[in-house]
Structure formats: structure tokens, C-alpha cells
N, C-alpha and C. Protein backbone atom coordinates (compact mmCIF):
# COMPACT_ATOMS: atom_id res chain seq x y z
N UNK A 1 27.14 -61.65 23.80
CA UNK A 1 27.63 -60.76 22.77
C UNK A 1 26.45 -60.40 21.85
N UNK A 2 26.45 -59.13 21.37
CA UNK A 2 25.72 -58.85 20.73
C UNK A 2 25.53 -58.89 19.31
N UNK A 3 24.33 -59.16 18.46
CA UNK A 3 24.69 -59.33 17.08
C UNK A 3 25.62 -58.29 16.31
N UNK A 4 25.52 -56.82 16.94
CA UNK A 4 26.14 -55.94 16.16
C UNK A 4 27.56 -56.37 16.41
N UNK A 5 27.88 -56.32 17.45
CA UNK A 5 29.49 -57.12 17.82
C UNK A 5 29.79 -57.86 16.83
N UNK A 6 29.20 -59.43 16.68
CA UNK A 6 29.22 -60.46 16.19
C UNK A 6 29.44 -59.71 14.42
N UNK A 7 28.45 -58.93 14.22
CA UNK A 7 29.01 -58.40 12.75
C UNK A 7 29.77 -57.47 12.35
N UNK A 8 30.20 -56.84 13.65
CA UNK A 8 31.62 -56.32 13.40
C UNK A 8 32.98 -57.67 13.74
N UNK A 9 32.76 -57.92 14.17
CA UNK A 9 33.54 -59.27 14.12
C UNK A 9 33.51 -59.67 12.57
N UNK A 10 32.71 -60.18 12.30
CA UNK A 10 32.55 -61.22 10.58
C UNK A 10 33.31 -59.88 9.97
N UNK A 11 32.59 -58.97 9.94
CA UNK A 11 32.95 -57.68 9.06
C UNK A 11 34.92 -57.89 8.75
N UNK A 12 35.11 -57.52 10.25
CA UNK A 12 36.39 -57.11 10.32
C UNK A 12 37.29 -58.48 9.51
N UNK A 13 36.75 -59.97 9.80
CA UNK A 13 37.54 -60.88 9.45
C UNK A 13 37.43 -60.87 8.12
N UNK A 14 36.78 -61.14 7.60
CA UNK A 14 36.05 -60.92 5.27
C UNK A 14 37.34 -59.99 5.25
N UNK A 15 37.14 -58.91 5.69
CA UNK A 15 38.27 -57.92 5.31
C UNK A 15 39.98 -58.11 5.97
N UNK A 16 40.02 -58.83 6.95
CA UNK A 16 41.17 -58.97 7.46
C UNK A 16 42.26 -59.76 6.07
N UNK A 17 42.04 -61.25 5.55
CA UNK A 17 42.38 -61.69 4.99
C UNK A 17 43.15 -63.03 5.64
N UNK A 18 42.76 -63.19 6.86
CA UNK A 18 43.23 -64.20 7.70
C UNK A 18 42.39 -65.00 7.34
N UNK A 19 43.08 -66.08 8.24
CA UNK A 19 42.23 -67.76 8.27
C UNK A 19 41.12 -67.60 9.64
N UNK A 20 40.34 -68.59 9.62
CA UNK A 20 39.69 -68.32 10.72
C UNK A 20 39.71 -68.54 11.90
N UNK A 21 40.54 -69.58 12.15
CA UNK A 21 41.60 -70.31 13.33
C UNK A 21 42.47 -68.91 13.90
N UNK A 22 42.73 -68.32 12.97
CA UNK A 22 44.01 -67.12 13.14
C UNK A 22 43.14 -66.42 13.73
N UNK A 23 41.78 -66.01 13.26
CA UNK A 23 40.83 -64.64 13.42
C UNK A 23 40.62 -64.30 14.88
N UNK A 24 40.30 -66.11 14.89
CA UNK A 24 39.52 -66.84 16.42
C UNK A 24 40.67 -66.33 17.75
N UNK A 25 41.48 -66.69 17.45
CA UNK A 25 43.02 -66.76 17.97
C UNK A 25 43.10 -65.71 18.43
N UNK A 26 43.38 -64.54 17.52
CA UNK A 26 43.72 -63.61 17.90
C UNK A 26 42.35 -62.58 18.60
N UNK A 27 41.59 -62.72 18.72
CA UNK A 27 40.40 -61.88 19.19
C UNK A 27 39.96 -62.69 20.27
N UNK A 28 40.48 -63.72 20.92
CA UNK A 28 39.94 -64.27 21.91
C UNK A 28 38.67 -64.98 21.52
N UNK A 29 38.43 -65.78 20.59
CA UNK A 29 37.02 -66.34 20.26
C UNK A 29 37.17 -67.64 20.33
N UNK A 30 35.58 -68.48 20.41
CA UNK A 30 35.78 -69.95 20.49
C UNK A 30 36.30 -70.49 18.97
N UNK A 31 36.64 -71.44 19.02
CA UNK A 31 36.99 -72.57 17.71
C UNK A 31 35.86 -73.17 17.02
N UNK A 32 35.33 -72.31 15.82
CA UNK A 32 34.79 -72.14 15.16
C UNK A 32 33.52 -71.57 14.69
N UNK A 33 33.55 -70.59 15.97
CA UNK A 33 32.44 -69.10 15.74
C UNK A 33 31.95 -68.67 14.61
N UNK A 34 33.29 -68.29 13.96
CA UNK A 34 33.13 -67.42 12.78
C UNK A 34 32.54 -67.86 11.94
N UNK A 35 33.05 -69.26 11.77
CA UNK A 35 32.06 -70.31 10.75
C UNK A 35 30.20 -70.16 11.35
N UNK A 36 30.31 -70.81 12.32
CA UNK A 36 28.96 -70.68 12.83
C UNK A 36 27.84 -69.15 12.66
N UNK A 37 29.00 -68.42 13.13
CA UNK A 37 28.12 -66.68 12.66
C UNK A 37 27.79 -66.48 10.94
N UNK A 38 28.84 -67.41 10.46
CA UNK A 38 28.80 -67.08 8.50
C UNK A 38 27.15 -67.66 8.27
N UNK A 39 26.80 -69.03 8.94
CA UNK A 39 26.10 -69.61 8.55
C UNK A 39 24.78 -68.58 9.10
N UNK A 40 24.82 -68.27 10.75
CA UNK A 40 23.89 -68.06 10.96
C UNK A 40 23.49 -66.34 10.27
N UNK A 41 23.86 -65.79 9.56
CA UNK A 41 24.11 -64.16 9.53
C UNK A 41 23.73 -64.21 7.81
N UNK A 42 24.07 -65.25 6.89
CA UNK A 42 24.14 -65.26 5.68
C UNK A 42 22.51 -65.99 5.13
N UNK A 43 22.30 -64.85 3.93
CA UNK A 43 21.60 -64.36 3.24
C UNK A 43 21.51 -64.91 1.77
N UNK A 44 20.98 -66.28 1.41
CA UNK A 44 21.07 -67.03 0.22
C UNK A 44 22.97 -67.07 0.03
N UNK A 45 23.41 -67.32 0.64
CA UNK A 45 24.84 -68.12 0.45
C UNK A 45 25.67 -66.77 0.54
N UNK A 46 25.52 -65.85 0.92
CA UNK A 46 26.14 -64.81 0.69
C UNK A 46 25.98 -63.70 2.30
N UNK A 47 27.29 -63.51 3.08
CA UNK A 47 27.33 -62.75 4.07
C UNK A 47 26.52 -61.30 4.20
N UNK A 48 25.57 -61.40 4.71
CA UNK A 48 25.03 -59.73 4.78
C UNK A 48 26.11 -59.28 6.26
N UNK A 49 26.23 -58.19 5.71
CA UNK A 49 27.84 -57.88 6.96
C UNK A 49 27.44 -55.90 6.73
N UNK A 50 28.07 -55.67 7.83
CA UNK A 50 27.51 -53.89 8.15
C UNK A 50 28.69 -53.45 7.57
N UNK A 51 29.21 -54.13 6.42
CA UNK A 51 30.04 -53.32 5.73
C UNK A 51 29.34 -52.90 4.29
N UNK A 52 28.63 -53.83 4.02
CA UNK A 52 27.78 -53.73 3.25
C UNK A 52 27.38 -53.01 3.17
N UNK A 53 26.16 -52.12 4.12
CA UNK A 53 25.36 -51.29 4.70
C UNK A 53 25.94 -50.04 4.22
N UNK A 54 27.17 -50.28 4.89
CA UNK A 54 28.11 -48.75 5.02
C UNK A 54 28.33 -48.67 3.83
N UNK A 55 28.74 -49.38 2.69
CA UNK A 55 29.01 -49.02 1.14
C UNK A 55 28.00 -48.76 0.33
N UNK A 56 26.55 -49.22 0.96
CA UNK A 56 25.03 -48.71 0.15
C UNK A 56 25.38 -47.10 0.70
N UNK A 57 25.06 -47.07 2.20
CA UNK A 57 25.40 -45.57 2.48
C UNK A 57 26.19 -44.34 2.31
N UNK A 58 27.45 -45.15 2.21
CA UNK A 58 28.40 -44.25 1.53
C UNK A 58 28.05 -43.66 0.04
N UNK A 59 27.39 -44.64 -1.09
CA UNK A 59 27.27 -43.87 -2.36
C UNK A 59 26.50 -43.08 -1.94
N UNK A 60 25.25 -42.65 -1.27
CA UNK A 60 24.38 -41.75 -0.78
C UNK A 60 25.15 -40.44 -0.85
N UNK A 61 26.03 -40.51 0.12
CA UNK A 61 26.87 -39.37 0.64
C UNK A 61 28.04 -38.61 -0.78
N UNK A 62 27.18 -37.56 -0.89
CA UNK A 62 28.39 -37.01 -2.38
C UNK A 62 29.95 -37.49 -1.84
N UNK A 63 30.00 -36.43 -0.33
CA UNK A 63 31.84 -36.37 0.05
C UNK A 63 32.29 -38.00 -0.41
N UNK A 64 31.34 -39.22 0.00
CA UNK A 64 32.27 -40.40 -0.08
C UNK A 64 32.31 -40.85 -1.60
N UNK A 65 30.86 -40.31 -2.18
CA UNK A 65 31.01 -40.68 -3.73
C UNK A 65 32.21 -40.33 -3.99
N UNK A 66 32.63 -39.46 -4.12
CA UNK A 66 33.87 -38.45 -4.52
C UNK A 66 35.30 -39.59 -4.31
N UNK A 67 34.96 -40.17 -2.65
CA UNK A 67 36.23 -40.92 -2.67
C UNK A 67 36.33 -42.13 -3.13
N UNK A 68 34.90 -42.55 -2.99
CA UNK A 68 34.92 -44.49 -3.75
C UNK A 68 34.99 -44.11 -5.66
N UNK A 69 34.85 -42.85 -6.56
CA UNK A 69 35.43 -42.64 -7.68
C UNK A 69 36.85 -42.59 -7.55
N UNK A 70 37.51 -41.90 -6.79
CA UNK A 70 38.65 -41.65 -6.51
C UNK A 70 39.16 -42.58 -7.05
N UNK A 71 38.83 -43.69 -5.88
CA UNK A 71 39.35 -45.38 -5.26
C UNK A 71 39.49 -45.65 -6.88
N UNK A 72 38.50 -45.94 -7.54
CA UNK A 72 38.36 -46.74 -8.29
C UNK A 72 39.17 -46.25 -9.57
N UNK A 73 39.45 -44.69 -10.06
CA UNK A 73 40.50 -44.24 -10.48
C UNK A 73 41.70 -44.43 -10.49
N UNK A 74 42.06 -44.72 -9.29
CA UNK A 74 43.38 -45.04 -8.69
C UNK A 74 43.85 -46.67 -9.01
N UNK A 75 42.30 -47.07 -8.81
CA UNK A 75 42.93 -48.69 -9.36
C UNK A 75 42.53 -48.77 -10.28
N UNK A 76 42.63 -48.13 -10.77
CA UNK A 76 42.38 -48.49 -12.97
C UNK A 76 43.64 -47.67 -13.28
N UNK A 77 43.98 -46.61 -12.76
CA UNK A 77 45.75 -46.26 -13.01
C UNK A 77 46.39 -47.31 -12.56
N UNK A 78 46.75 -47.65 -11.82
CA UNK A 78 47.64 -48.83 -10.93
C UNK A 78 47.69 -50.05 -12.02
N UNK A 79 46.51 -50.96 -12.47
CA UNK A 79 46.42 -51.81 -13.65
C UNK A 79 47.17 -51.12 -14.85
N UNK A 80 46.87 -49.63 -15.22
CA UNK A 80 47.35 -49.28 -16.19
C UNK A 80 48.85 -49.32 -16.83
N UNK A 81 49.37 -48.70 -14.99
CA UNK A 81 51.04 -48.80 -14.93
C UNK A 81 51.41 -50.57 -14.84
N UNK A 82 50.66 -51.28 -14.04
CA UNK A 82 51.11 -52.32 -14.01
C UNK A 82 51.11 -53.11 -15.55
N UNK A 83 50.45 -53.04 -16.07
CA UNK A 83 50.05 -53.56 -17.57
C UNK A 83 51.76 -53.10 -18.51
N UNK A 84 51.68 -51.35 -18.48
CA UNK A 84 52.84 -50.75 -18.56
C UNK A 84 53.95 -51.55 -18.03
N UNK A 85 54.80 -51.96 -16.87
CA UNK A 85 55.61 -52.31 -16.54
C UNK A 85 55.84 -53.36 -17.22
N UNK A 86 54.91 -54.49 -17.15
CA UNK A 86 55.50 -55.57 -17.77
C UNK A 86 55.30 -55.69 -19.30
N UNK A 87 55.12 -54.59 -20.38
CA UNK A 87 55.70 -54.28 -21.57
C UNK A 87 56.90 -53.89 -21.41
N UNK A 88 57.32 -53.01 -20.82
CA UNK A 88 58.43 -52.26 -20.43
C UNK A 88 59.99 -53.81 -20.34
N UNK A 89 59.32 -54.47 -19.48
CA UNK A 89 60.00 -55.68 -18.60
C UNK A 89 60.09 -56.87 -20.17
N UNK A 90 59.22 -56.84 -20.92
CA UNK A 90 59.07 -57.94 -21.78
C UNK A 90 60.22 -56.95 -22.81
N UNK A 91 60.29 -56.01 -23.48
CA UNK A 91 60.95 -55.25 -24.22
C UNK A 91 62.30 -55.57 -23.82
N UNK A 92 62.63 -54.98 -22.36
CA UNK A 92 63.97 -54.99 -22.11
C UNK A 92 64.50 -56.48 -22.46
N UNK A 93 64.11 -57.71 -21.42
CA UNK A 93 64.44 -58.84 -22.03
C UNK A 93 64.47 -59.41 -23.73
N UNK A 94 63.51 -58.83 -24.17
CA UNK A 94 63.74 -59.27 -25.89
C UNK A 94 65.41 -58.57 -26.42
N UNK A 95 65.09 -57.45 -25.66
CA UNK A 95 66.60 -56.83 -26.15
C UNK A 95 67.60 -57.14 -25.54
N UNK A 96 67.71 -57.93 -24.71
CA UNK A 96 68.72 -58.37 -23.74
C UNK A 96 69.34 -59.93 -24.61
N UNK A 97 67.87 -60.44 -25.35
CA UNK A 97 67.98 -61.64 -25.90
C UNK A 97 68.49 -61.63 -27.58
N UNK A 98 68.13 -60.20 -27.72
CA UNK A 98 68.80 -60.13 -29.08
C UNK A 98 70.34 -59.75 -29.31
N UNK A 99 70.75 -59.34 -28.18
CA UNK A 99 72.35 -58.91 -28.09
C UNK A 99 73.32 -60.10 -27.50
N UNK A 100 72.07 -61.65 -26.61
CA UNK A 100 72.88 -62.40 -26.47
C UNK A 100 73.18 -63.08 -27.67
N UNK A 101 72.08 -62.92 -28.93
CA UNK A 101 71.99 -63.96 -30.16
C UNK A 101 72.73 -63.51 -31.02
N UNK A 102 72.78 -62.02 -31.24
CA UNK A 102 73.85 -61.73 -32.08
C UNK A 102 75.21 -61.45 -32.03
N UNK A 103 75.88 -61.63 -30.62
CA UNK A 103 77.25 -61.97 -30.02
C UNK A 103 77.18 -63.23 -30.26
N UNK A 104 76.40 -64.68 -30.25
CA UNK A 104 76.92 -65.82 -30.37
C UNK A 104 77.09 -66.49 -31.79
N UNK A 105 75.93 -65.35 -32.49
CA UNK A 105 75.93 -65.91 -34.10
C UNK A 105 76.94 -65.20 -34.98
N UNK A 106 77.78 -63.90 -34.21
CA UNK A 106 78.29 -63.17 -35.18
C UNK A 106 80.04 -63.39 -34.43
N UNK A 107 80.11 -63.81 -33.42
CA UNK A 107 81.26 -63.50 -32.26
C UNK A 107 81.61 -62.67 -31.71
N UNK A 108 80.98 -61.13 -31.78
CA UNK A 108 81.71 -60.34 -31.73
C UNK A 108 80.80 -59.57 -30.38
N UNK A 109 81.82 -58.90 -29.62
CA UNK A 109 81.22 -58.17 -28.41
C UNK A 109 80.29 -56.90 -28.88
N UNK A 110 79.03 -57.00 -28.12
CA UNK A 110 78.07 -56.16 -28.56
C UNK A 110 78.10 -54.85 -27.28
N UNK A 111 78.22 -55.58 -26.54
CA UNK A 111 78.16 -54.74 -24.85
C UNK A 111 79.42 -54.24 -24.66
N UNK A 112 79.26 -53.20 -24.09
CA UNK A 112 80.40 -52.23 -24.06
C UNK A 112 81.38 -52.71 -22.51
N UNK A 113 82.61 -53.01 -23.25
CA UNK A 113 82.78 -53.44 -21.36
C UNK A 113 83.11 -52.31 -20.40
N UNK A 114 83.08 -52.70 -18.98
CA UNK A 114 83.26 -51.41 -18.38
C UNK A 114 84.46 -50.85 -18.12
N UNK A 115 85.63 -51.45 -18.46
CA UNK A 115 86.96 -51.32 -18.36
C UNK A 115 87.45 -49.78 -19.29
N UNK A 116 87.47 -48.90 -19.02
CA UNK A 116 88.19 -47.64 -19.46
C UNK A 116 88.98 -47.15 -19.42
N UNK A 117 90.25 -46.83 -20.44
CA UNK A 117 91.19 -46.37 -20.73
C UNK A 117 91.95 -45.33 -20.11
């Protein structure tokens, strides 16, 4: 096998999010390659991998600049809404908690029941 193989291999696993038993498994590889390629392929403790490569190259390229801003737009909205939601989520419960406290301190039904006349 060839090294480029071998670092599309590492490549693909870093990014897969599997274990390496799983990686091995499923790609037909020996029991404990991947480890062995990390060691032999890595660069002061740190994987040099041709994904790497491709993300120096890509900023080069305006069209991909365009999309790794994109990317990164998109996940700074996404945090934004997510941040959003759980104000949203903390609000509703405070108000959920203030209508259970003032039905138990006052007795009286706050919530409308659904039963209609």
C-alpha cells in the first residue's frame, strides 16, 4: 500500500469519528495500523494528513475562500440561534415556575382549563 493510500486512510478516519478497531474493521485493515500509521506519519505529536494540505490549498483558491467564510458564518449563526434557544427555553420554564408558585401560594387557578362551554 501506498503512503498516499495510507493517508487517505488516516485522513478519512480523524474525520470519520470512529474508534479505531471500528475504522480497522470496517476497511478491511490489520489490528492496529492506524495507530502504527499515526505514529509513523506524525509531525512533533501532531498528524500531518492530506487534509491538511487541501485546507492550506483551498484558502489559496478565492471560489473555496468564499465557501470556508461561508462555513464559518454559518457556524457562528448556528451558536447564535443555539445560545438563542436556550434563553428562549430558560424564560419559558421561569414562567412555567412562576404560575406553579403563584397557584400554590395564592390557591387559585392561573391556567386556563381546556374544558369549554
Amino acid at each position: 500500500m501506498t503512503d498516499e493510500k495510507r493517508l487517505a486512510l488516516l485522513d478519512e478516519f480523524l474525520y470519520s469519528g470512529k474508534s479505531k478497531k471500528r475504522f480497522e474493521t470496517e476497511k478491511g485493515l490489520w489490528n492496529g495500523c492506524i495507530s502504527k500509521w499515526l505514529r509513523t506519519f506524525a509531525a512533533e505529536g501532531k498528524p500531518v494528513l492530506s487534509s491538511q494540505v487541501a485546507v492550506r490549498d483551498m484558502k489559496k483558491d478565492p471560489d473555496k475562500e468564499e465557501l470556508l467564510q461561508e462555513i464559518d458564518r454559518l457556524k457562528q449563526e448556528l451558536r447564535l440561534k443555539s445560545i438563542d434557544l436556550k434563553r428562549t427555553e430558560m424564560a419559558r420554564d421561569a414562567y412555567e415556575r412562576m404560575i406553579v408558585l403563584a397557584e400554590e401560594r395564592y390557591g387559585i387557578p392561573i391556567r386556563k382549563k381546556s374544558d369549554a362551554k
